[in-house]
Protein backbone atom coordinates (compact mmCIF):
# COMPACT_ATOMS: atom_id res chain seq x y z
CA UNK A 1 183.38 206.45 88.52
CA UNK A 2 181.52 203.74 91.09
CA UNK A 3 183.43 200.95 92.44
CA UNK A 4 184.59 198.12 90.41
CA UNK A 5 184.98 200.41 87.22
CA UNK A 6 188.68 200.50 87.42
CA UNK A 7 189.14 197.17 88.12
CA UNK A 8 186.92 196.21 84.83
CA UNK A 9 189.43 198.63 82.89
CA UNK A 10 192.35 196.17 83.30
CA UNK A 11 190.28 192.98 83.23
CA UNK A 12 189.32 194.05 79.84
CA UNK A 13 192.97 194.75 78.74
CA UNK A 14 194.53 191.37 79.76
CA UNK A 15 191.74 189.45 78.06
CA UNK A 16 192.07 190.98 75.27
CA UNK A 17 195.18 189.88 74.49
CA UNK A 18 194.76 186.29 73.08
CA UNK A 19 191.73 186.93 71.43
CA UNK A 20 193.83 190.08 69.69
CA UNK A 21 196.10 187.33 69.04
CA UNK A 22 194.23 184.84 66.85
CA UNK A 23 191.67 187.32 65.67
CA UNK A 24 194.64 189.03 63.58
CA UNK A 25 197.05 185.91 62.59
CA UNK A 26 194.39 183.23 61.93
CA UNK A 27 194.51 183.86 58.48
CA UNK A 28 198.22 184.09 58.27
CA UNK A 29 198.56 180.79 60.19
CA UNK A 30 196.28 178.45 58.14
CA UNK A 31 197.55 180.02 54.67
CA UNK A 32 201.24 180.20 56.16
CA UNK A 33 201.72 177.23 58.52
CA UNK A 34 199.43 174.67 57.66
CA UNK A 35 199.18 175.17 54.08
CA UNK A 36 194.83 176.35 53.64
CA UNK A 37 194.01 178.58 50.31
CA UNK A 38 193.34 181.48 50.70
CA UNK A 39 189.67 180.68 50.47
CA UNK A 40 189.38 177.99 52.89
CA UNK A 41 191.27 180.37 55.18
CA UNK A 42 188.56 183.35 54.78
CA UNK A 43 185.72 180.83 55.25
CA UNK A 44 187.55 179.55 58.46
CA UNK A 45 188.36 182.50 59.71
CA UNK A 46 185.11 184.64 58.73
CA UNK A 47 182.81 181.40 60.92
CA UNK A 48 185.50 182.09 63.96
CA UNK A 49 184.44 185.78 63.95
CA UNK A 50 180.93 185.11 63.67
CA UNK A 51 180.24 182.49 66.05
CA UNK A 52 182.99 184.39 68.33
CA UNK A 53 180.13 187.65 68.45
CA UNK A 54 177.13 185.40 67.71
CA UNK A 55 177.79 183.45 70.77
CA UNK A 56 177.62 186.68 72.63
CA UNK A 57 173.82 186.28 72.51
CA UNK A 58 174.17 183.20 74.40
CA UNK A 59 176.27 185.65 76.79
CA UNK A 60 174.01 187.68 77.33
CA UNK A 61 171.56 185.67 78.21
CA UNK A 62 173.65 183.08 80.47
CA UNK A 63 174.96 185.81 82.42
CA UNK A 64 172.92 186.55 85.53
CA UNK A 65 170.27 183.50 84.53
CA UNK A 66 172.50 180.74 84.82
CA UNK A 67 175.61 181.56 86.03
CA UNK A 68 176.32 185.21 87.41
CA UNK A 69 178.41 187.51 85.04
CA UNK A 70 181.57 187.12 87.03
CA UNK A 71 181.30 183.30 87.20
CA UNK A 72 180.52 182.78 83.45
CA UNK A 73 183.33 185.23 82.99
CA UNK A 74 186.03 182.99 84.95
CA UNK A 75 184.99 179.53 83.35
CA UNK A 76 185.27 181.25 79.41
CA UNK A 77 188.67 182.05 80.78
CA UNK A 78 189.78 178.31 81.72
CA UNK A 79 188.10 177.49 78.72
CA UNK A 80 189.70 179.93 76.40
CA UNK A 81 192.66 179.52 77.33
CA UNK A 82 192.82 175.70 76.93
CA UNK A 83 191.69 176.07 73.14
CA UNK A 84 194.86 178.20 72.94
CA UNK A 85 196.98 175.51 74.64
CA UNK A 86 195.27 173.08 71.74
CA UNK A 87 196.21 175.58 68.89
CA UNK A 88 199.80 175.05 70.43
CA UNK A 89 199.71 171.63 67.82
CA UNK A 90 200.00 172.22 64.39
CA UNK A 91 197.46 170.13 62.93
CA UNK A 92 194.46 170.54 61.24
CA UNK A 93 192.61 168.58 63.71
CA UNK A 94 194.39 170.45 66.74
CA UNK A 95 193.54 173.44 64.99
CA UNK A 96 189.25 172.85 64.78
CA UNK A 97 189.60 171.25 68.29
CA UNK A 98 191.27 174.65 69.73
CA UNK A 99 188.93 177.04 67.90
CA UNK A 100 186.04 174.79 69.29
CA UNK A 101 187.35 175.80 73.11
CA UNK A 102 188.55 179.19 72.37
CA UNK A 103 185.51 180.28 70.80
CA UNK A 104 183.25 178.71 73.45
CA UNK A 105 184.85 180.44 76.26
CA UNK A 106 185.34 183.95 74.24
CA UNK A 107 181.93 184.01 72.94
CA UNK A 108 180.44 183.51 76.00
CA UNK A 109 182.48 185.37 78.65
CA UNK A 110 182.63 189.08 76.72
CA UNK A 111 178.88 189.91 76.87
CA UNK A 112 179.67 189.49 81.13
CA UNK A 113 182.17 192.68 81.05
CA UNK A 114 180.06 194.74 79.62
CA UNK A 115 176.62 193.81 81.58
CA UNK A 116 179.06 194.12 84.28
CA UNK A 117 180.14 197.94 83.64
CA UNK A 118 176.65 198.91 82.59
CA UNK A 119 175.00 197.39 85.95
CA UNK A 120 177.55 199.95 87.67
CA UNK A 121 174.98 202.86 86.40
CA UNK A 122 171.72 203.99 87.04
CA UNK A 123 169.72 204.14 83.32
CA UNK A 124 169.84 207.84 83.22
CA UNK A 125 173.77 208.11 84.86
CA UNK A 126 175.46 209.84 81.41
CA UNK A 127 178.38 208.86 83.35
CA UNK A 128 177.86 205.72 81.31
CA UNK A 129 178.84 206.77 77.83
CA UNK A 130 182.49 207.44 79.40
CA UNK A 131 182.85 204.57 81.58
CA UNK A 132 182.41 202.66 78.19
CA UNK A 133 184.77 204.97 76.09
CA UNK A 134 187.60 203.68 78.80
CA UNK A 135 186.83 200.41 78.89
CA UNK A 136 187.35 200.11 75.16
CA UNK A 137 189.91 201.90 75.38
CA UNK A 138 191.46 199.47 78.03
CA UNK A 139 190.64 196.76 75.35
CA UNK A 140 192.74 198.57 72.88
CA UNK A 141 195.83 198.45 74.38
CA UNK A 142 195.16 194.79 74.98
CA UNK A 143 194.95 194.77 71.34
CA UNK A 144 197.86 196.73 70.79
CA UNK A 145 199.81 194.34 72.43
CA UNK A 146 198.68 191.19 71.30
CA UNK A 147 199.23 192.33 67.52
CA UNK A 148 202.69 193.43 68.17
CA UNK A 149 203.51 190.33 69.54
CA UNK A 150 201.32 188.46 66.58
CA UNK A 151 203.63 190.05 64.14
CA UNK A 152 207.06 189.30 66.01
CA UNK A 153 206.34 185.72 66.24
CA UNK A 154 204.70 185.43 62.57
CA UNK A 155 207.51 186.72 61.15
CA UNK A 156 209.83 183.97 63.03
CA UNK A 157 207.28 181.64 62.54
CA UNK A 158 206.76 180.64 65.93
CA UNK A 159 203.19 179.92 66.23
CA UNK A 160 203.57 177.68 69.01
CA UNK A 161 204.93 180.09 71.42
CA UNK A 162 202.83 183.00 70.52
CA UNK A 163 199.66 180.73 71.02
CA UNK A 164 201.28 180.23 74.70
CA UNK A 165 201.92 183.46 75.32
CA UNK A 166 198.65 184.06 74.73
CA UNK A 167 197.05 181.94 77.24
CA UNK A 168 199.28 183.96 80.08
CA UNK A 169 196.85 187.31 79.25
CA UNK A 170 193.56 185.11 80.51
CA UNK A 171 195.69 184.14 83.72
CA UNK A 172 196.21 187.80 85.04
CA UNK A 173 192.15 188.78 83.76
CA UNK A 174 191.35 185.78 86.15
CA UNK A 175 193.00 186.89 88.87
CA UNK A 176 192.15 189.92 88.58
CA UNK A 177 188.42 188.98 88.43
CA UNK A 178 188.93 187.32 91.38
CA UNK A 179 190.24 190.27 93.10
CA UNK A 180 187.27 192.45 92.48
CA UNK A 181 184.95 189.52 92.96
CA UNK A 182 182.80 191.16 95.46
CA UNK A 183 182.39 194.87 93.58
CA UNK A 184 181.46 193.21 90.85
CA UNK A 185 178.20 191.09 92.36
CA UNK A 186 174.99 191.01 89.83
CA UNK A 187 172.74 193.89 90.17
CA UNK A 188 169.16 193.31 89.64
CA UNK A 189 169.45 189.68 87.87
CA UNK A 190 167.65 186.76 88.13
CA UNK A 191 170.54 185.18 90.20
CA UNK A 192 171.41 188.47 92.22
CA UNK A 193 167.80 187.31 94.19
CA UNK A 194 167.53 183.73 93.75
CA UNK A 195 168.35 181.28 96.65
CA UNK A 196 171.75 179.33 96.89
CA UNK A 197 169.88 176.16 95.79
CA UNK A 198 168.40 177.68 92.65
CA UNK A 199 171.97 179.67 91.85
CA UNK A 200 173.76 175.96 92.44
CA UNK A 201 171.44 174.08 90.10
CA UNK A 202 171.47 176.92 87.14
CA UNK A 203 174.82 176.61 87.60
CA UNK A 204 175.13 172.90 87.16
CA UNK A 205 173.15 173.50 84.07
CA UNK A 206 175.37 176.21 82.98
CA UNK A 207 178.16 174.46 82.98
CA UNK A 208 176.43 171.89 81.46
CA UNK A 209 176.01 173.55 78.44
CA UNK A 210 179.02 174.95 77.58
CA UNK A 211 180.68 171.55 77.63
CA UNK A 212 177.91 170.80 75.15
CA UNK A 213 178.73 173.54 73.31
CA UNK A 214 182.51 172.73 72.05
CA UNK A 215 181.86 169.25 70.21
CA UNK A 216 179.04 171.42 68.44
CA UNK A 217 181.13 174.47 67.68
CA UNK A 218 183.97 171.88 66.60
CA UNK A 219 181.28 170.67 64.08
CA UNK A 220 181.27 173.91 62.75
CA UNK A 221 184.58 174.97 62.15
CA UNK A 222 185.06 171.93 59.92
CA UNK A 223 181.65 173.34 57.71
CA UNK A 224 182.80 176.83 57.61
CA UNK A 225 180.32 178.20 54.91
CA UNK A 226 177.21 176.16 56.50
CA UNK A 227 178.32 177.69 59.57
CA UNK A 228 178.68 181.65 58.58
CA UNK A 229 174.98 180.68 56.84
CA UNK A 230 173.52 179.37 60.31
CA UNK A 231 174.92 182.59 61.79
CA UNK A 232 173.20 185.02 58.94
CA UNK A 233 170.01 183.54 59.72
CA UNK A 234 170.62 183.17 63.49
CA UNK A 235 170.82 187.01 62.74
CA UNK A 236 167.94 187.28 61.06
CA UNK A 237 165.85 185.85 63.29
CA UNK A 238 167.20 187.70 66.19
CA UNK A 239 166.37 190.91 64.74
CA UNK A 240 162.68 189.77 63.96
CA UNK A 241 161.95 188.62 67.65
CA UNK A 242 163.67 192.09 68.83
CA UNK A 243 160.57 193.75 66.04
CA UNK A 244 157.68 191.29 67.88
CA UNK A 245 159.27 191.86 70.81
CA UNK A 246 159.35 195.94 70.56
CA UNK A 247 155.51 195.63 69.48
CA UNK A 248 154.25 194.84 73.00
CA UNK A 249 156.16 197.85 74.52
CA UNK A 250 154.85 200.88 75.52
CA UNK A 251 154.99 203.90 73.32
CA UNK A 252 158.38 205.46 74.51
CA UNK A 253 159.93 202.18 74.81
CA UNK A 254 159.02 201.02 71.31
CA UNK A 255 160.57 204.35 69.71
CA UNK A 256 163.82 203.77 71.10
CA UNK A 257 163.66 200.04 69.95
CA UNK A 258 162.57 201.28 66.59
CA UNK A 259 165.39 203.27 66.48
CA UNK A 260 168.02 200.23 68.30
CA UNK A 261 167.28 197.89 65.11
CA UNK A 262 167.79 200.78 62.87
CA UNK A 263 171.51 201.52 64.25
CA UNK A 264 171.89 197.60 64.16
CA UNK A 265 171.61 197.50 60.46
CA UNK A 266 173.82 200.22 60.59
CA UNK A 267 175.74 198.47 62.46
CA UNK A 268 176.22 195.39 60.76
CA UNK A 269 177.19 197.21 57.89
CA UNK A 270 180.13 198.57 59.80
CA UNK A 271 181.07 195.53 60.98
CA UNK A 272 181.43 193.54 57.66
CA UNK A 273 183.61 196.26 56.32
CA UNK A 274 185.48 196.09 60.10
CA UNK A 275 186.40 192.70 60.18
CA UNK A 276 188.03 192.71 56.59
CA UNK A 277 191.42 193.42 58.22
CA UNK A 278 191.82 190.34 59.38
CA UNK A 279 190.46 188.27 56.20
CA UNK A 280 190.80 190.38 52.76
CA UNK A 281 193.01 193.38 53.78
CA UNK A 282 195.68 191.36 55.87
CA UNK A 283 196.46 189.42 52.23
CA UNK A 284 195.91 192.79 50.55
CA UNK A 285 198.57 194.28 52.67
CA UNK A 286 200.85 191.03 52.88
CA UNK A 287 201.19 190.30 48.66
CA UNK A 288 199.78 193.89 47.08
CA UNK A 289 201.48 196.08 49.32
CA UNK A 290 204.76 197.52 49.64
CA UNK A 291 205.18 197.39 53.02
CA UNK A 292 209.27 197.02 53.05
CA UNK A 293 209.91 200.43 55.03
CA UNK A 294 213.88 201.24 56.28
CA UNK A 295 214.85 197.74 55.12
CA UNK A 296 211.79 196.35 57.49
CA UNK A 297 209.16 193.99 56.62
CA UNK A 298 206.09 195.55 58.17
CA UNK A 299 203.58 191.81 59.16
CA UNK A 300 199.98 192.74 58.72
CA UNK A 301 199.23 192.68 62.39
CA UNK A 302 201.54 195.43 62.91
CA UNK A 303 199.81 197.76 60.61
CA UNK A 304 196.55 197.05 62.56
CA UNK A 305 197.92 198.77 65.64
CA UNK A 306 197.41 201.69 63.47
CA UNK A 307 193.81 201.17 64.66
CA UNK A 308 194.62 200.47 68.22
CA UNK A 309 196.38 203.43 68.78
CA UNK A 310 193.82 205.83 67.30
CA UNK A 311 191.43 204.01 69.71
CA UNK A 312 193.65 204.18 72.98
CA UNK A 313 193.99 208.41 72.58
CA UNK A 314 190.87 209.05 70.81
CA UNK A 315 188.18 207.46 72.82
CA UNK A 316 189.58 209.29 76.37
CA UNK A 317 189.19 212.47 73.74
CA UNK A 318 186.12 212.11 72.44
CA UNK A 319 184.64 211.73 75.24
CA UNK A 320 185.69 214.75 76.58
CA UNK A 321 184.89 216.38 73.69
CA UNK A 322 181.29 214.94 73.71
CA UNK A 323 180.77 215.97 77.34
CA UNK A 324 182.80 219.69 76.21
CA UNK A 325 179.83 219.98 73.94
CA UNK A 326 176.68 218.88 75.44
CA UNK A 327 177.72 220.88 78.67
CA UNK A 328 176.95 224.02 76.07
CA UNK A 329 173.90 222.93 75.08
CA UNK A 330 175.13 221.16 71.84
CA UNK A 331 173.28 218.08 70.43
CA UNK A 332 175.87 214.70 69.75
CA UNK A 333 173.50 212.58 69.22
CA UNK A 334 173.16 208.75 68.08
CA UNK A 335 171.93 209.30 64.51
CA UNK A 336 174.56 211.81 63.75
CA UNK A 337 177.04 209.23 65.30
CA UNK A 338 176.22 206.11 63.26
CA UNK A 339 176.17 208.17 60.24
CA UNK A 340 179.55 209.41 60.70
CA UNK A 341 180.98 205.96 61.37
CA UNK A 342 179.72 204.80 58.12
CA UNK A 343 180.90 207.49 55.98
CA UNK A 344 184.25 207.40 57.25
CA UNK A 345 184.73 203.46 57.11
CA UNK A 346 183.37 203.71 53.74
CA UNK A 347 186.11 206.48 52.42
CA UNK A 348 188.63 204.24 54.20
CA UNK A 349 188.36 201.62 51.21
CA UNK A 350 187.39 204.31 48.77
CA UNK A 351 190.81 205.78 48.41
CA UNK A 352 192.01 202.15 48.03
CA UNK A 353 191.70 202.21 44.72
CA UNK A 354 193.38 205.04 44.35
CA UNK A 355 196.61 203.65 45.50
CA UNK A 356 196.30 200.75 43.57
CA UNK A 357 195.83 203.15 40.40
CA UNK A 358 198.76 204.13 41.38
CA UNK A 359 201.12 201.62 42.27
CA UNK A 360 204.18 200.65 41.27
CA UNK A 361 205.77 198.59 38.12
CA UNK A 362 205.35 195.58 39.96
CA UNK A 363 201.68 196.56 41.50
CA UNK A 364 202.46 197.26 44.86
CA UNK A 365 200.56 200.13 46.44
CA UNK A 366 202.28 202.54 48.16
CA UNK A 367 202.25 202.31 52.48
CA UNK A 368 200.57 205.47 53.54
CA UNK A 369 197.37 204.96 51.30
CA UNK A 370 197.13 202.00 53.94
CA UNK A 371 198.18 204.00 56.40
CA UNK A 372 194.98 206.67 55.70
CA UNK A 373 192.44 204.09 55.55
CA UNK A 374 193.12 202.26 58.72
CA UNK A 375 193.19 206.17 60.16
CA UNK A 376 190.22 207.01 58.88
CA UNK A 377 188.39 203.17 60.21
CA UNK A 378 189.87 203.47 63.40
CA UNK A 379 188.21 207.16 63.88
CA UNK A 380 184.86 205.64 62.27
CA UNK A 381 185.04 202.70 65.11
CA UNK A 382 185.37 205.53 68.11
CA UNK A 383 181.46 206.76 66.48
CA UNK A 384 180.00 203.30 66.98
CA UNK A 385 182.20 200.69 69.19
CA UNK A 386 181.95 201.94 72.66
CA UNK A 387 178.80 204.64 71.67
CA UNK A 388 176.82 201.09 70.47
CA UNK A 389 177.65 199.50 73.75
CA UNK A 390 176.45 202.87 75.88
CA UNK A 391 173.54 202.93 73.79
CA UNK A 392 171.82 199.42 75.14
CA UNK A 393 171.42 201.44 78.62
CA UNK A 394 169.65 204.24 77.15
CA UNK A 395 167.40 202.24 74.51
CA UNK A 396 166.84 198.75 76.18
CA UNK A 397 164.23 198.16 78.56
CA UNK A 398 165.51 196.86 81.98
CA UNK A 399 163.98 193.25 81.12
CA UNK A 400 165.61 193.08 77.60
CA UNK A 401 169.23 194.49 78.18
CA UNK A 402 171.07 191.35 78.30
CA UNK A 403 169.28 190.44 75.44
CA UNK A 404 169.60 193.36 73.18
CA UNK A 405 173.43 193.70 74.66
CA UNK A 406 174.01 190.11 73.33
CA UNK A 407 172.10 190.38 70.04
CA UNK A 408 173.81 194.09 69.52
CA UNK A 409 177.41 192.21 69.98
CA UNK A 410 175.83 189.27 68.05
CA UNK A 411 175.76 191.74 65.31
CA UNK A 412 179.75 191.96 64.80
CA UNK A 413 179.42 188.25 63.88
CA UNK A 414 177.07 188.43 61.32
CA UNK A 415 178.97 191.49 60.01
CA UNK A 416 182.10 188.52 59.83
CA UNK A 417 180.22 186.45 58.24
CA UNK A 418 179.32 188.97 55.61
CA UNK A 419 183.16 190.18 55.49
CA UNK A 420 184.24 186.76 54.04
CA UNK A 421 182.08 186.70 51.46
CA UNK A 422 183.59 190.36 50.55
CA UNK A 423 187.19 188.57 51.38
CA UNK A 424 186.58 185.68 48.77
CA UNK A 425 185.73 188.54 46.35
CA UNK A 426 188.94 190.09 46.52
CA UNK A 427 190.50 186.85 46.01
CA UNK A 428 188.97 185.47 42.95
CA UNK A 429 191.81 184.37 41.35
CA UNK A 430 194.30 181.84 43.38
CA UNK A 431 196.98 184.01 41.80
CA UNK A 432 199.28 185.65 44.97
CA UNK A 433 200.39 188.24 42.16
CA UNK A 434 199.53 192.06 42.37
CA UNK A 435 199.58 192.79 38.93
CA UNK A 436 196.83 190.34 38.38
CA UNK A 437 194.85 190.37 41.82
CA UNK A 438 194.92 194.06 41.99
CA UNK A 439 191.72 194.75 39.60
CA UNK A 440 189.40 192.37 41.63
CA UNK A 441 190.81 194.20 45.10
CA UNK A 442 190.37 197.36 44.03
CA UNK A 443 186.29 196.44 42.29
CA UNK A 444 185.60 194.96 45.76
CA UNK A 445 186.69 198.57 47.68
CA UNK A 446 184.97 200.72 45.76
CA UNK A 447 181.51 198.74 45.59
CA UNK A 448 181.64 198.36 49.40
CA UNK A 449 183.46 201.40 50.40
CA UNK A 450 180.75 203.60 48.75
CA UNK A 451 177.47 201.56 49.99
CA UNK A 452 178.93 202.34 53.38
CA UNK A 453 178.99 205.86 52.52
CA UNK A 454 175.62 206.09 50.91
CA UNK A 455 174.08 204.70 54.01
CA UNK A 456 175.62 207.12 56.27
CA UNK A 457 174.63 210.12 54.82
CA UNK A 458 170.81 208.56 54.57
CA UNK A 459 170.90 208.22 58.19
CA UNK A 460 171.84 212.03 58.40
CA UNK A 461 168.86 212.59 55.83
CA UNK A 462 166.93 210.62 58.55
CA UNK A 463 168.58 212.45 62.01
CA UNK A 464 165.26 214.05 63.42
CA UNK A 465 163.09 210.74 62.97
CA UNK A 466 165.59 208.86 64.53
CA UNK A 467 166.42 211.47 67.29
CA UNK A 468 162.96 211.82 68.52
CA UNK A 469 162.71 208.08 68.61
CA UNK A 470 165.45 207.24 70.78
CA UNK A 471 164.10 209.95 73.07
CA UNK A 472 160.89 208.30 72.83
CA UNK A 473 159.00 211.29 71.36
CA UNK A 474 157.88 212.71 68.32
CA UNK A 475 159.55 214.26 65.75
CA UNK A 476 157.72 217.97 66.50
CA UNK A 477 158.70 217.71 70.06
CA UNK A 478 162.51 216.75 68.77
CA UNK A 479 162.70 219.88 66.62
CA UNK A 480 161.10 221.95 69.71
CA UNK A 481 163.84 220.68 72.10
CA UNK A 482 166.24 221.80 69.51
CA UNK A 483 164.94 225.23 68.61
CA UNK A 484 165.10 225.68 72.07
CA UNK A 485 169.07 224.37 72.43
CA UNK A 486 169.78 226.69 69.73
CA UNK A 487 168.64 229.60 71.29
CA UNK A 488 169.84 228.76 74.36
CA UNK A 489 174.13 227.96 73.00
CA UNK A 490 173.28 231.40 70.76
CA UNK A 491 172.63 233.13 74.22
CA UNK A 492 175.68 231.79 75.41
């Protein structure tokens, strides 16, 4: 791997950790500790996911205009971790004031990392794909550890010191920024050739603008729902510029953009089913669940390690597996990739219903059908998480990475503000009571858990089309190249 790709393994991992923190116990905290419905918790927490992602866009295009990627990366840190200092207070005011700074320093400072790792690579180094499969697996663990923590201190209740524990994860990924600083200079940026005077007054600006940016996002988190709506259309528009935007390219290039907003419907698809573990399946698993095991009470955030550790051995895995394969002449491509993601998310919630048919006297469903479906996610995330990210490098022209990179990650927040509208669903009644929640819970799994599926296996139907496109060539010359693969792994 080149220089600075270890040190961006780590730097992921630690700053992970508080976002891992409030990203699974957000929820729990408002409905728990400061006494939200379960309602006005999803809408809360489903505008902190999307304007956490959308503000990736901003990210992405910040990073290496403004400020460089490492320096936009250290001041989300200070930022971040002073919202998390904030959520320390148990207020409601405390608690829109700390979201304001924690999102404004997480949204903007993730987008860096990964313009970071892919400016490591030349577009056609396939090293790429694997560099990305570690890193998320580096954020993984971060996860791992953040939710295991999350869980300790929500079942004691002690909010206050988990929210400052927290804060300690952004310390080490600053120092550790700082000592890589130098392998991790832009690469062909706007900033990497300006002069000092130009890279000190962007900068000025930059900073500028994120202080801007917190009374705005406070705004926000007090007007959840017009929020999540200003992020849908944010969305919305984003994807239409990328389609004008893809008309002025070349042939080549405007296949494989073609076939980028494709796999970020896809995508966003994924992502709104995703993000329900932190909104409707955390109170799923907390009041319809028995999740009493060996005289243990198993918190929500523990189960979603389930996810973490599929992630931290699978991704190393399949990515040998993918590079086993292609060495032999075998095709894993994109298409096939998305697809598969979908279909397994979607079976995921499927089988909810299942358990829920049958559950106990008192309506609790049984552990391990909760157990299968995070399994079966978690594998579905290894097909699109890291593969999405690796994908900008491939599809992107040079002048519209960091914009495609932040509109791709942009995508997860939409896909959050979708997921609370499927959350509210599930909650329908203000009833905490399986036996009378558990028919609107298990409506909501099936009608989502099989749209999922359906779309998957049309993007199978659709695998030559989309192949030849992100190749940028036409369909006969895609079933050429693979008439001629065949023969060739036959031969072998």
């Amino acid at each position: 791997m080149p220089v600075g790709a270890g040190g961006l393994f780590f730097i992921q991992m630690f700053s992970t950790l508080g976002f891992s923190v409030l990203y699974s116990t957000l929820v729990l905290y408002m409905t728990g500790a400061l006494g939200f419905s379960a309602i006005e918790a999803n809408n809360i927490t489903g505008v902190f996911i999307a304007f956490n992602y959308a503000l990736h866009l901003l990210g992405g295009y910040f990073g290496g205009r403004f400020l460089t990627n490492r320096m936009l990366f250290c001041v989300g840190m200070l930022v971040q971790s002073f919202g998390a200092l904030l959520l320390m207070v148990p207020t409601h005011e405390m608690l829109y004031w700390g979201l304001a700074f924690f999102l404004t320093g997480a949204g903007l400072n993730v987008t860096c990392l990964n313009c970071m790792v892919t400016q490591l690579f030349e577009p056609d180094d396939t090293r790429r794909e694997a560099a990305f499969m570690w890193n998320y697996s580096g954020m993984n663990i971060g996860f791992f550890v953040g939710f295991s923590m999350s869980g300790f201190f929500q079942l004691t209740g002690a909010y206050d010191r988990l929210f400052l524990w927290s804060a300690s994860g952004y310390v080490v990924a600053l120092i550790l920024m700082l000592v890589h600083w130098k392998k991790l200079a832009d690469r062909n940026t706007f900033l990497a050739e300006a002069s000092q005077a130009e890279v000190l007054k962007r900068g000025v600006l930059g900073i500028v603008f994120i202080l801007l940016m917190i009374p705005i996002i406070h705004f926000f988190t007090q007007h959840a729902i017009f929020g999540n709506n200003l992020v849908l259309l944010t969305g919305t528009i984003m994807l239409l510029i990328l389609v004008t935007l893809a008309k002025k390219q070349p042939l080549d290039a405007r296949r494989k953009m073609y076939a980028y907003l494709v796999f970020a419907l896809a995508a966003l698809i994924f992502w709104s089913l995703y993000h329900l573990q932190v909104m409707g399946l955390s109170l799923f698993i907390l009041h319809n669940v028995n999740n009493h095991i060996m005289g243990y009470t198993i918190p929500p955030q523990w189960v979603e390690n389930l996810n973490t550790i599929v992630i931290v051995i699978g991704a190393p895995l399949l990515s040998i597996l993918f590079r086993f394969l292609r060495q032999r002449g075998l095709i894993v491509a994109l298409p096939f990739q998305f697809a598969m993601a979908l279909i397994l998310i979607g079976a995921g919630l499927v089988i909810l219903p299942l358990g829920i048919m049958w559950a106990n006297p008192e309506g609790l469903t049984n552990f391990n059908w909760v157990i299968a479906c995070y399994v079966l996610q978690s594998v579905g995330e290894l097909f699109i998480g890291p593969i999405g990210y690796a994908m900008i490098g491939q599809l992107a022209p040079m002048s519209l990475q960091g914009i495609m990179m932040g509109t791709w990650m942009m995508l997860s927040g939409v896909g959050g503000a979708l997921s609370h509208y499927f959350s509210n669903m599930m909650v329908a009644s203000e009833s905490i009571s399986a036996l009378v929640t558990n028919a609107d819970y298990s409506h909501t799994f099936m009608i989502i858990g099989w749209t999922s599926v359906i779309t998957g296996i049309i993007l199978l139907m659709l695998y030559r089309v989309l192949y030849a496109f992100t190749q940028g060539i036409t369909k006969k010359e895609s079933i050429k190249i693979e008439t001629n693969l065949a023969k060739q792994t036959l031969s072998l």
